[in-house]
N, C-alpha and C. Protein backbone atom coordinates (compact mmCIF):
# COMPACT_ATOMS: atom_id res chain seq x y z
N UNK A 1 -6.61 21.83 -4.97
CA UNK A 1 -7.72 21.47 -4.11
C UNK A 1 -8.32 20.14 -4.56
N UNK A 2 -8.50 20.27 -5.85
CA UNK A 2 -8.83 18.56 -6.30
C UNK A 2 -8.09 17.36 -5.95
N UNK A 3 -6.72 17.68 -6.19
CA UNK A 3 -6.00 16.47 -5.56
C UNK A 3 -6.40 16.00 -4.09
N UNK A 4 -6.64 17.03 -3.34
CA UNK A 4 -7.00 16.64 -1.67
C UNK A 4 -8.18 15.93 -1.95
N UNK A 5 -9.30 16.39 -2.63
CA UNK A 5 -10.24 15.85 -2.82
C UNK A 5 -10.23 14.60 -3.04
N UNK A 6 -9.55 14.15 -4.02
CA UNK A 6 -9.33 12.98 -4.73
C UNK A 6 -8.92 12.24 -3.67
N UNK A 7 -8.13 12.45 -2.84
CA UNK A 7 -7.08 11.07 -2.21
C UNK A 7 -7.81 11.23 -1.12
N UNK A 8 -8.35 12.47 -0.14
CA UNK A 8 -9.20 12.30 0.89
C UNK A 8 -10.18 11.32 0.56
N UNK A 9 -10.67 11.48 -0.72
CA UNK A 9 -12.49 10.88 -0.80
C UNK A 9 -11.80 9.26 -1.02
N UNK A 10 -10.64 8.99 -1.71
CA UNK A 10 -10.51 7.58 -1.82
C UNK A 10 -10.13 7.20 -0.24
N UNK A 11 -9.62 7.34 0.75
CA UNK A 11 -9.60 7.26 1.95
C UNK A 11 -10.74 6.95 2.90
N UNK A 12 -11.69 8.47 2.46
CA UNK A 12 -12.99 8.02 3.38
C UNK A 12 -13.74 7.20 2.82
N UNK A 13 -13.98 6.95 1.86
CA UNK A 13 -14.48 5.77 0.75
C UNK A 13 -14.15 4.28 1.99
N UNK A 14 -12.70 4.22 1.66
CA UNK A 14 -11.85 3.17 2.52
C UNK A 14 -12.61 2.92 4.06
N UNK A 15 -12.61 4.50 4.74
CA UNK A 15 -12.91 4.38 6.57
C UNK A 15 -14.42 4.00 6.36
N UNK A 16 -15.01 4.34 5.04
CA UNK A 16 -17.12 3.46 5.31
C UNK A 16 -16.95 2.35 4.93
N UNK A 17 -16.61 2.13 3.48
CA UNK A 17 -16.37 0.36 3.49
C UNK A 17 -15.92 -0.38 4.88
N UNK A 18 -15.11 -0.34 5.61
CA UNK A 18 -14.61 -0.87 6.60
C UNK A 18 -15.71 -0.88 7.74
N UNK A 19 -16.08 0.23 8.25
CA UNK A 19 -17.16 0.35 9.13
C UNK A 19 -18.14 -0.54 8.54
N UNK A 20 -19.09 -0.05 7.73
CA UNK A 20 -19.94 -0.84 7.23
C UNK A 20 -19.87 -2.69 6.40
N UNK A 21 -18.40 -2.62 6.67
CA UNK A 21 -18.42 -4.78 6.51
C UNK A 21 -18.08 -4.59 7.42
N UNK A 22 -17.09 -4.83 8.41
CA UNK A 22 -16.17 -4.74 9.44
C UNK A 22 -15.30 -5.52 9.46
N UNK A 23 -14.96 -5.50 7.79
CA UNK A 23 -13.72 -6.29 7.50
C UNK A 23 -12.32 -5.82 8.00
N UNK A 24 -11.65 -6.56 8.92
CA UNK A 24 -10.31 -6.30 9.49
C UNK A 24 -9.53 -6.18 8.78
N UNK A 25 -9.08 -5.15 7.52
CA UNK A 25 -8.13 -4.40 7.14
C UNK A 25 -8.12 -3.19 6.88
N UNK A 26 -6.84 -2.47 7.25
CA UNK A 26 -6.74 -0.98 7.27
C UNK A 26 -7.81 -0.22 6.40
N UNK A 27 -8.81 0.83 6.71
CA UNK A 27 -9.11 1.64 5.64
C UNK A 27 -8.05 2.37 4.25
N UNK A 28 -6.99 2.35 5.31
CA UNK A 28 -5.95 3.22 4.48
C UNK A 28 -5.57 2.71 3.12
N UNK A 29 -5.39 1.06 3.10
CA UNK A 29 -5.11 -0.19 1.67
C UNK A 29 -6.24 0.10 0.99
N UNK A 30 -7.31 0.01 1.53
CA UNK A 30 -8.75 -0.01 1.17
C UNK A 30 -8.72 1.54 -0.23
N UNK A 31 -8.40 2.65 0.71
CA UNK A 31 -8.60 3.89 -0.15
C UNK A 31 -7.71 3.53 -1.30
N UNK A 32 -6.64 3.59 -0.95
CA UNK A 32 -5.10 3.06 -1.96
C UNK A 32 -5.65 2.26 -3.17
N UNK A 33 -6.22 1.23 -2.66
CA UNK A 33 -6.68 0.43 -3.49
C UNK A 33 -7.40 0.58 -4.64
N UNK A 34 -8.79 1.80 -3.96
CA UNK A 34 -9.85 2.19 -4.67
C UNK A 34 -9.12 3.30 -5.88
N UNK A 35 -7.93 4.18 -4.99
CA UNK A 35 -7.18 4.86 -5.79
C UNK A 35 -6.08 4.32 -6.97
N UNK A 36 -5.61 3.49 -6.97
CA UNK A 36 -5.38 2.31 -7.96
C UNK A 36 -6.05 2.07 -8.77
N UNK A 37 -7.23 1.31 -8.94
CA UNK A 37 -8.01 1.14 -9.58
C UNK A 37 -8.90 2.00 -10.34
N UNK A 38 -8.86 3.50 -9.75
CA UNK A 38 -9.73 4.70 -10.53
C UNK A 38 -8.50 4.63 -11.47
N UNK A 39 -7.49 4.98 -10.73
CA UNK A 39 -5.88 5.27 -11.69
C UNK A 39 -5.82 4.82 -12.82
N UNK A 40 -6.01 3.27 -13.14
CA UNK A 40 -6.27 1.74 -13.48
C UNK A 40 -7.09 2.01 -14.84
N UNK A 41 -8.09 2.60 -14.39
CA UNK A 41 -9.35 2.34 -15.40
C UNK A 41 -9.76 4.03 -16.28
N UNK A 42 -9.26 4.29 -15.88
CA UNK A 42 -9.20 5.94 -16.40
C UNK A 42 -10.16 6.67 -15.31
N UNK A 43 -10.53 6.64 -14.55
CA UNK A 43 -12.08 7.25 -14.02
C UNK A 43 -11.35 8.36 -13.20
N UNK A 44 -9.90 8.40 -12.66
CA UNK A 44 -9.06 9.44 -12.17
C UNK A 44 -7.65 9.76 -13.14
N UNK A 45 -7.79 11.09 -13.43
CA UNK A 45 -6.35 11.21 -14.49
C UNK A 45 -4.83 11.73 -13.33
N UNK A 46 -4.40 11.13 -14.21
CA UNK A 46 -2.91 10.86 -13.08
C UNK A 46 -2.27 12.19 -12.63
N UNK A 47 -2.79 13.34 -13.59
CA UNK A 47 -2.55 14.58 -13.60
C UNK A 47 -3.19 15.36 -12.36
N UNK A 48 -4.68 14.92 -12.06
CA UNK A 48 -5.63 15.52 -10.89
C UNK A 48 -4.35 15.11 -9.74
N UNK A 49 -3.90 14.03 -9.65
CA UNK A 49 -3.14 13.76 -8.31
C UNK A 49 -2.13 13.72 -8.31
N UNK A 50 -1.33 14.29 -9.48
CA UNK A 50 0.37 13.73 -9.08
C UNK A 50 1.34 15.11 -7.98
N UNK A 51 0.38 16.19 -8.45
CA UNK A 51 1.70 17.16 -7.55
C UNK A 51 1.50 16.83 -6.00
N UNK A 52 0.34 16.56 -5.69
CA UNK A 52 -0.05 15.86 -4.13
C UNK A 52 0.79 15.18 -3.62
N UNK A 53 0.43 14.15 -4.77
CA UNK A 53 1.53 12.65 -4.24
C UNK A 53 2.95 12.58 -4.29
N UNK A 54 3.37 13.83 -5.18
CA UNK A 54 4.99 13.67 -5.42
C UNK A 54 4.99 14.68 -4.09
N UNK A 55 4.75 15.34 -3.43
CA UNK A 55 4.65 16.27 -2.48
C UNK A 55 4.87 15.33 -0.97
N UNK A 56 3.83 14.34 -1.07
CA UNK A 56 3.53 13.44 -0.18
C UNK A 56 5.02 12.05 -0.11
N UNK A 57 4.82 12.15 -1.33
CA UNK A 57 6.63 10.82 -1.29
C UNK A 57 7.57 12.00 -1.04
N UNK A 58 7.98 12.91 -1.35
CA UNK A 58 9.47 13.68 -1.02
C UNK A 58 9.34 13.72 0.45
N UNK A 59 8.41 14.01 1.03
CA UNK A 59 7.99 14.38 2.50
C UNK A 59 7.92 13.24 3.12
N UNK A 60 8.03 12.09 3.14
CA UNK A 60 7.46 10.82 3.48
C UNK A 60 8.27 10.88 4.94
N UNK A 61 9.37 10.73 4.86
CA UNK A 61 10.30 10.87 6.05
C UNK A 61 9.42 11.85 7.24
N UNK A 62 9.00 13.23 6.75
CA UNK A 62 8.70 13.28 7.75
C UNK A 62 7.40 13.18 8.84
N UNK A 63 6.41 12.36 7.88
CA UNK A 63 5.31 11.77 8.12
C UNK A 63 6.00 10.24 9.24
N UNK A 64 6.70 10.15 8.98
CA UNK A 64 7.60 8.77 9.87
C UNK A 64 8.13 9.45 11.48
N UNK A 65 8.34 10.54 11.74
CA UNK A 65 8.45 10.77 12.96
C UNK A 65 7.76 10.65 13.75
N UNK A 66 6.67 11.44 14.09
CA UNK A 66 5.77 10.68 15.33
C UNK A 66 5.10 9.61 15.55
N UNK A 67 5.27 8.33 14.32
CA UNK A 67 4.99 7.58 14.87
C UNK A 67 6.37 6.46 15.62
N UNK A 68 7.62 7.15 15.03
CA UNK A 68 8.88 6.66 15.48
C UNK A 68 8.86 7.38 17.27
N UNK A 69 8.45 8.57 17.39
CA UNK A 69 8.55 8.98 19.10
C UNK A 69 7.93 8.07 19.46
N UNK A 70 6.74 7.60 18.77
CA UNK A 70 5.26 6.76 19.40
C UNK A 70 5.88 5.52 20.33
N UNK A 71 7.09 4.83 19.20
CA UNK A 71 7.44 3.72 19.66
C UNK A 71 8.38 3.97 20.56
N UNK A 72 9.29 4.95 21.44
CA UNK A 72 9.64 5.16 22.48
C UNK A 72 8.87 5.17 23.51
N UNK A 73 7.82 5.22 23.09
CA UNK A 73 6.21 4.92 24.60
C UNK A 73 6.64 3.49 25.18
N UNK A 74 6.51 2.67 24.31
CA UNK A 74 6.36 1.66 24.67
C UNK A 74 7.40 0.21 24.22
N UNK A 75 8.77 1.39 24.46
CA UNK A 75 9.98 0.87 24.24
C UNK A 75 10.24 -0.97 25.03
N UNK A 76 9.74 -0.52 26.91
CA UNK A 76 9.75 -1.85 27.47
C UNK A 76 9.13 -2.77 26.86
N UNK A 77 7.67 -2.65 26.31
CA UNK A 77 6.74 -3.62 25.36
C UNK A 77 7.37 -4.63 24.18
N UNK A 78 8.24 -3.44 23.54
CA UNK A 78 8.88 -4.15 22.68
C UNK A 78 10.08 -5.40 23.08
N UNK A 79 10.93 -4.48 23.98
CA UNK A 79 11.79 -5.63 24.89
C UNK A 79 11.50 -6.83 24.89
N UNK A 80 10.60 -6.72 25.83
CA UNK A 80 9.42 -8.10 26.37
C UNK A 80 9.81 -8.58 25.08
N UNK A 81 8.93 -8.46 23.87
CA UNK A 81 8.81 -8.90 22.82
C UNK A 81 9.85 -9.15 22.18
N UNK A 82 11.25 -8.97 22.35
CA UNK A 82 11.69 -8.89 21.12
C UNK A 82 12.26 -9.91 20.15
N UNK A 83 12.34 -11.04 20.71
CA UNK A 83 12.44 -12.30 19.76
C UNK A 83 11.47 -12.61 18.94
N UNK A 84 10.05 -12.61 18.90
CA UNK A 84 8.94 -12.80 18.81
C UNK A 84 8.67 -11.98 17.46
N UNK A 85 8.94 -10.61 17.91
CA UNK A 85 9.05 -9.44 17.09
C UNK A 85 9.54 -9.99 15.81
N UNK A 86 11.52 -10.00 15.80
CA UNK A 86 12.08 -9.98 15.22
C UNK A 86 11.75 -11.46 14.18
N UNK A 87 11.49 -12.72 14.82
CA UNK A 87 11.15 -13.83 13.91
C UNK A 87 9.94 -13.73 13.15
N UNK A 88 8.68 -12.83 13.39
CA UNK A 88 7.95 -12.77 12.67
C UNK A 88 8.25 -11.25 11.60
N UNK A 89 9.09 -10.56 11.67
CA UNK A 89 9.55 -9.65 10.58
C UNK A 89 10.34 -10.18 9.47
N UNK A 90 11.38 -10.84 10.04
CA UNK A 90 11.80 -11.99 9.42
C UNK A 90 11.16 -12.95 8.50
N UNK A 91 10.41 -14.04 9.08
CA UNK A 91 9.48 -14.66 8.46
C UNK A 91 8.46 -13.96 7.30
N UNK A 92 8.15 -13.14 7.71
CA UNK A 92 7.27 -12.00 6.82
C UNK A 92 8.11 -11.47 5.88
N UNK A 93 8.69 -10.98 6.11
CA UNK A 93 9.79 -10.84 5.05
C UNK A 93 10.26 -12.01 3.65
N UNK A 94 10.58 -12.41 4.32
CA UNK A 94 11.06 -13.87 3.09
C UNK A 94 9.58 -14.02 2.87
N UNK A 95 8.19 -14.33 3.35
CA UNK A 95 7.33 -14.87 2.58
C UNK A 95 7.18 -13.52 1.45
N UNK A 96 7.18 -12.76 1.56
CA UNK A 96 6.73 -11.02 0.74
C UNK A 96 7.55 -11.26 -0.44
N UNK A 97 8.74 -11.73 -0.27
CA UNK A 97 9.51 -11.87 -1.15
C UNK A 97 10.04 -13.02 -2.13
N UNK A 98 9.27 -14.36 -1.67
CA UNK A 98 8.96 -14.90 -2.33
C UNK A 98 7.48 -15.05 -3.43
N UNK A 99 6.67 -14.39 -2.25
CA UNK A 99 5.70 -14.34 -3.18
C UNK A 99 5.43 -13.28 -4.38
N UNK A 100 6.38 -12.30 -4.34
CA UNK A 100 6.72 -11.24 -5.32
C UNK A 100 7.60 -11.96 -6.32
N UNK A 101 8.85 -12.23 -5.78
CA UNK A 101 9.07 -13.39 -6.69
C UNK A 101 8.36 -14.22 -7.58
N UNK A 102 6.83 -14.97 -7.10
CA UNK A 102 6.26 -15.54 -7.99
C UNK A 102 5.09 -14.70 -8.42
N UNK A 103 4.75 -14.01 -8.23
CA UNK A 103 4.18 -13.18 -9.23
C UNK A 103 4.45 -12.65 -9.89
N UNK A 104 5.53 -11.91 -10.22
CA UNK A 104 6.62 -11.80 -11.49
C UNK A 104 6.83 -12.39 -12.11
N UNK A 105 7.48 -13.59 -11.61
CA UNK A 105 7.18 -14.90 -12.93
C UNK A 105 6.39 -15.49 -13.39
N UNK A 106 5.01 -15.08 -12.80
CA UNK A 106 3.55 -15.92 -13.05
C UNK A 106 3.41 -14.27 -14.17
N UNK A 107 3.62 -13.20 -13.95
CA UNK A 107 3.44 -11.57 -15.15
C UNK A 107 4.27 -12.13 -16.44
N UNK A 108 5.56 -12.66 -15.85
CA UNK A 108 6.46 -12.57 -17.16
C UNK A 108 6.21 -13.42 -18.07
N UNK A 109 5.95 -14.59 -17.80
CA UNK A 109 5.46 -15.89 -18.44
C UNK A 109 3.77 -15.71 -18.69
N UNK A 110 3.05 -14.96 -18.36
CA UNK A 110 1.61 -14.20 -19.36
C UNK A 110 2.42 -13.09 -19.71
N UNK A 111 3.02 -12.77 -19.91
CA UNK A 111 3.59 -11.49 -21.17
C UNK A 111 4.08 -12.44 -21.97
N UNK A 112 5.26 -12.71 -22.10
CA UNK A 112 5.53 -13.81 -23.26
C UNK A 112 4.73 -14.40 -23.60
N UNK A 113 3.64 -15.10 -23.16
CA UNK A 113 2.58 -15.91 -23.89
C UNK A 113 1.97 -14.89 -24.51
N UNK A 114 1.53 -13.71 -23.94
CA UNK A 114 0.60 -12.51 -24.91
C UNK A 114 1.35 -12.37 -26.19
N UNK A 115 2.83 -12.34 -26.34
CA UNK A 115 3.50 -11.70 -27.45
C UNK A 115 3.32 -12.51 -28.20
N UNK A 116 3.79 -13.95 -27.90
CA UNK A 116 3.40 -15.04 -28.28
C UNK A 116 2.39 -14.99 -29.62
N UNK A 117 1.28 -15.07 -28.65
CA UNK A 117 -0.19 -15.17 -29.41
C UNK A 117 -0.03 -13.76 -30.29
N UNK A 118 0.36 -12.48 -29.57
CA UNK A 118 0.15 -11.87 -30.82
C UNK A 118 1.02 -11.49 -31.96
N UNK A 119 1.74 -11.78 -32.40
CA UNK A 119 2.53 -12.32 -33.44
C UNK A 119 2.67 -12.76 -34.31
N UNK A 120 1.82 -14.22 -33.59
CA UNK A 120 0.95 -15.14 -34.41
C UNK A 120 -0.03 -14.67 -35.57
């Protein structure tokens, strides 16, 4: 029951922040986020939430179906769209992956400098 607790309350946490700035990004990153960061700092032990979440990733697939029927709604929509679509998945793509790319090497190169210094 705690685990629900836990990941519900980092969620609705997420859906008031949002309401109350009306900053245009998902509540859902928002909770994630907040849940990260409890994770992060000790203030949530990894133990309160892991049978949830390993429950929630094995199952993931089938959390992906109705919104896969969803997109048979509005199959013509996509049509219309679909060059448009596809160059900005694309595009999005390579930028995600370059910029993961450089943040890895911006982690790896401050880890080596940490060892660095402590060594010293």
């Amino acid at each position: 029951m705690r685990q629900v607790v836990i990941i519900m309350g980092c969620l609705l946490f997420g859906e008031v922040f949002v309401y109350l700035t009306g900053i245009k990004m998902p509540s859902s990153i928002i909770g994630m986020l907040l849940l990260t960061v409890s994770l992060e700092l000790g203030w949530i032990k990894l133990d309160w939430v892991k049978g949830l979440s390993d429950f929630l990733t094995k199952n993931m697939a089938f959390f992906f179906v109705p919104p896969g029927v969803a997109i048979m709604l509005y199959l013509d929509l996509i049509q219309a769209s679909f060059w448009p679509i596809i160059v900005a998945s694309t595009l999005g793509t390579i930028i995600v992956f370059a910029c993961t790319g450089w943040t890895h090497q911006l982690f790896m190169r401050h880890k080596n400098t940490f060892k660095k210094n402590k060594n010293s």
